[in-house]
C-alpha atoms as a PDB file:
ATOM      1  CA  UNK A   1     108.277  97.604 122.056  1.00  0.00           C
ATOM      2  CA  UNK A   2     105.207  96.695 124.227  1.00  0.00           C
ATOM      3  CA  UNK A   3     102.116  98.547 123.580  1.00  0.00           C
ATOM      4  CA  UNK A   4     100.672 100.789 126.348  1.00  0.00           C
ATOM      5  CA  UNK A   5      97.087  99.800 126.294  1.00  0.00           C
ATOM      6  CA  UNK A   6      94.865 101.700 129.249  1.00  0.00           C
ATOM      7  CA  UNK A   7      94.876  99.980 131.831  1.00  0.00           C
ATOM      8  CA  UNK A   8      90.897 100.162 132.641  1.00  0.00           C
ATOM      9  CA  UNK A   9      88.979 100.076 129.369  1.00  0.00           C
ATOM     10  CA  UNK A  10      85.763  99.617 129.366  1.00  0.00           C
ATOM     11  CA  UNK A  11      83.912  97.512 126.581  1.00  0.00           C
ATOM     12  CA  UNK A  12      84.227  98.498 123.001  1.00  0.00           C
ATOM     13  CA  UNK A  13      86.825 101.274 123.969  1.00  0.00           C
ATOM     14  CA  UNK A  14      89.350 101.874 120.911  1.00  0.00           C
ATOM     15  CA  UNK A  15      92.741 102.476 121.306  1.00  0.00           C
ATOM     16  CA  UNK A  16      95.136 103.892 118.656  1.00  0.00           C
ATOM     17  CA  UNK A  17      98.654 102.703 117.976  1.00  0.00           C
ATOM     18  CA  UNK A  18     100.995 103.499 115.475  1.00  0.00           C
ATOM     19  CA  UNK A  19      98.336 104.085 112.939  1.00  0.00           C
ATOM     20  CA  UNK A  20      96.372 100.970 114.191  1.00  0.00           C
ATOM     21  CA  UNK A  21      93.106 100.452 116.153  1.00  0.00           C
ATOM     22  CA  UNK A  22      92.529  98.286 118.998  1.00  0.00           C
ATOM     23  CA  UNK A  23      88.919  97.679 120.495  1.00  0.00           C
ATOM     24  CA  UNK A  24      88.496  96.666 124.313  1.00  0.00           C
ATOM     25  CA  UNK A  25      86.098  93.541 123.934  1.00  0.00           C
ATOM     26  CA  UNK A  26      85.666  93.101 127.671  1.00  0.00           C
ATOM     27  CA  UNK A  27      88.197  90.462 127.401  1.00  0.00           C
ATOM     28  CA  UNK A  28      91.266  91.191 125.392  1.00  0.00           C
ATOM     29  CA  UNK A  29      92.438  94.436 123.106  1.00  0.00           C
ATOM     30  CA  UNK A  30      91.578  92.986 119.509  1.00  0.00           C
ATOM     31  CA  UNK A  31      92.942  94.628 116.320  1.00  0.00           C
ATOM     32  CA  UNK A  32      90.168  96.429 114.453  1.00  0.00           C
ATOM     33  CA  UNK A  33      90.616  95.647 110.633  1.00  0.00           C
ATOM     34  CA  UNK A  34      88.733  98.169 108.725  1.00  0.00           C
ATOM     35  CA  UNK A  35      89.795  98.604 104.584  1.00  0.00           C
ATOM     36  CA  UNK A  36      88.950 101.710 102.891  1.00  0.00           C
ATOM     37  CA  UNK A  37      87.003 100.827  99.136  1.00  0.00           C
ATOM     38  CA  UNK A  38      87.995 103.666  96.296  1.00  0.00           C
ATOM     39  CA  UNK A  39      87.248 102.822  92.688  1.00  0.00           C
ATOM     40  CA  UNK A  40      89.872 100.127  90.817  1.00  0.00           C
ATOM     41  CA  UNK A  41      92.469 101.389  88.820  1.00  0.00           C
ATOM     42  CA  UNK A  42      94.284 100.118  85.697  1.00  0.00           C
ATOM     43  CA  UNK A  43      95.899  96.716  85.670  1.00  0.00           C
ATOM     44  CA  UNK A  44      99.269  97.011  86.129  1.00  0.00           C
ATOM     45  CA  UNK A  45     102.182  95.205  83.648  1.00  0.00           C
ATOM     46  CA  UNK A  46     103.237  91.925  83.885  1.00  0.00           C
ATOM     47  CA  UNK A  47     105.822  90.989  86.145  1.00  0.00           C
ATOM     48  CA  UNK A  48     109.257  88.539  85.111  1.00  0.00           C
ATOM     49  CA  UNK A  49     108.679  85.213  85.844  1.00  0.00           C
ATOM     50  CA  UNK A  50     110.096  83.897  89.274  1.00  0.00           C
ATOM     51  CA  UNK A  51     112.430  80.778  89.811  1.00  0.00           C
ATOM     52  CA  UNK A  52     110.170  77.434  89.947  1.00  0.00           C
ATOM     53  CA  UNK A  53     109.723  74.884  92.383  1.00  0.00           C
ATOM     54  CA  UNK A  54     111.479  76.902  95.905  1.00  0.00           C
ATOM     55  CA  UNK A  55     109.876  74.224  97.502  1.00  0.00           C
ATOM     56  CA  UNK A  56     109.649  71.394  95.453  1.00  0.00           C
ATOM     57  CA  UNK A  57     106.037  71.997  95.119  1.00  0.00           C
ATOM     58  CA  UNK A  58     104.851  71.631  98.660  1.00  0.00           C
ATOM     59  CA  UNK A  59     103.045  74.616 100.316  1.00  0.00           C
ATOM     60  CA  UNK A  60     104.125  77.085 102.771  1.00  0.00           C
ATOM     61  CA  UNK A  61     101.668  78.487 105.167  1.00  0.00           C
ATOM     62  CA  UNK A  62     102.390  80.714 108.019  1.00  0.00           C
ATOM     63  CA  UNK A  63     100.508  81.397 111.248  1.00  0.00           C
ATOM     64  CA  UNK A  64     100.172  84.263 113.503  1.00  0.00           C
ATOM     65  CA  UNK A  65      98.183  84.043 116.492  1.00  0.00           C
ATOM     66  CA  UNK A  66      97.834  87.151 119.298  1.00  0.00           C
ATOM     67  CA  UNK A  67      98.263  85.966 122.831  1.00  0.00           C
ATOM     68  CA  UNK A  68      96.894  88.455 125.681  1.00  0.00           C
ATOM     69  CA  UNK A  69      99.078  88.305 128.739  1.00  0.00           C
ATOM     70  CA  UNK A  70      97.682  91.097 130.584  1.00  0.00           C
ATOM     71  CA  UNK A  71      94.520  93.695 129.446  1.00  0.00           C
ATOM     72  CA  UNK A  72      97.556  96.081 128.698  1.00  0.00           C
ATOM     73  CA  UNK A  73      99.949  93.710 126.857  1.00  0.00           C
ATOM     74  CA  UNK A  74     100.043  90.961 124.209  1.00  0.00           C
ATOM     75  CA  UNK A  75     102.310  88.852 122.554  1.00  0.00           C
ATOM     76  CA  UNK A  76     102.137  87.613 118.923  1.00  0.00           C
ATOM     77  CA  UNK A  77     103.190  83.896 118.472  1.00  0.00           C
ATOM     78  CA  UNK A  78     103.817  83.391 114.537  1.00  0.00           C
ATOM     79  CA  UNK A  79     104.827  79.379 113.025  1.00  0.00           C
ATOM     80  CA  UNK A  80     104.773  77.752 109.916  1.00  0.00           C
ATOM     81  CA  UNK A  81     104.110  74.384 108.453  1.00  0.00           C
ATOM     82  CA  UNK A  82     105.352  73.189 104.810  1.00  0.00           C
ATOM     83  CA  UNK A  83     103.042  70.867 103.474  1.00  0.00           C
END
């Protein structure tokens, strides 16, 4: 589902969506990443050990890239490479 962003922001407007916040930048609606720093608990216990060598020990790494079609809508383009 496409999200409704207004459809004349004006710059550094924030949008909410689904628990997310998008800023206008006077360009494209970018996703506002914000983390929320509490004291650290207790370490947890060690987990099993997985399977070795899924893939043959070369490296996975995936991509994710936000594309702005409109000021109101974007699409989210996501590849990977194994290296």
């Amino acid at each position: 589902m496409a999200i409704d962003f207004p459809s004349s922001p004006v710059l550094n407007e924030q949008y909410t969506y689904g628990g997310q916040v998008y800023e206008w930048n006077g360009t494209v609606w970018r996703l506002v990443r914000t983390s929320v720093v509490g004291p650290t608990g207790p370490t947890g216990p060690t987990g099993a050990t997985g399977p070795a060598g899924v893939f043959g020990g070369e490296t996975m790494i995936m991509y994710t890239n936000l594309i702005p079609l409109t000021p109101q809508l974007l699409a989210m383009e996501i590849y990977s490479s194994i290296t």
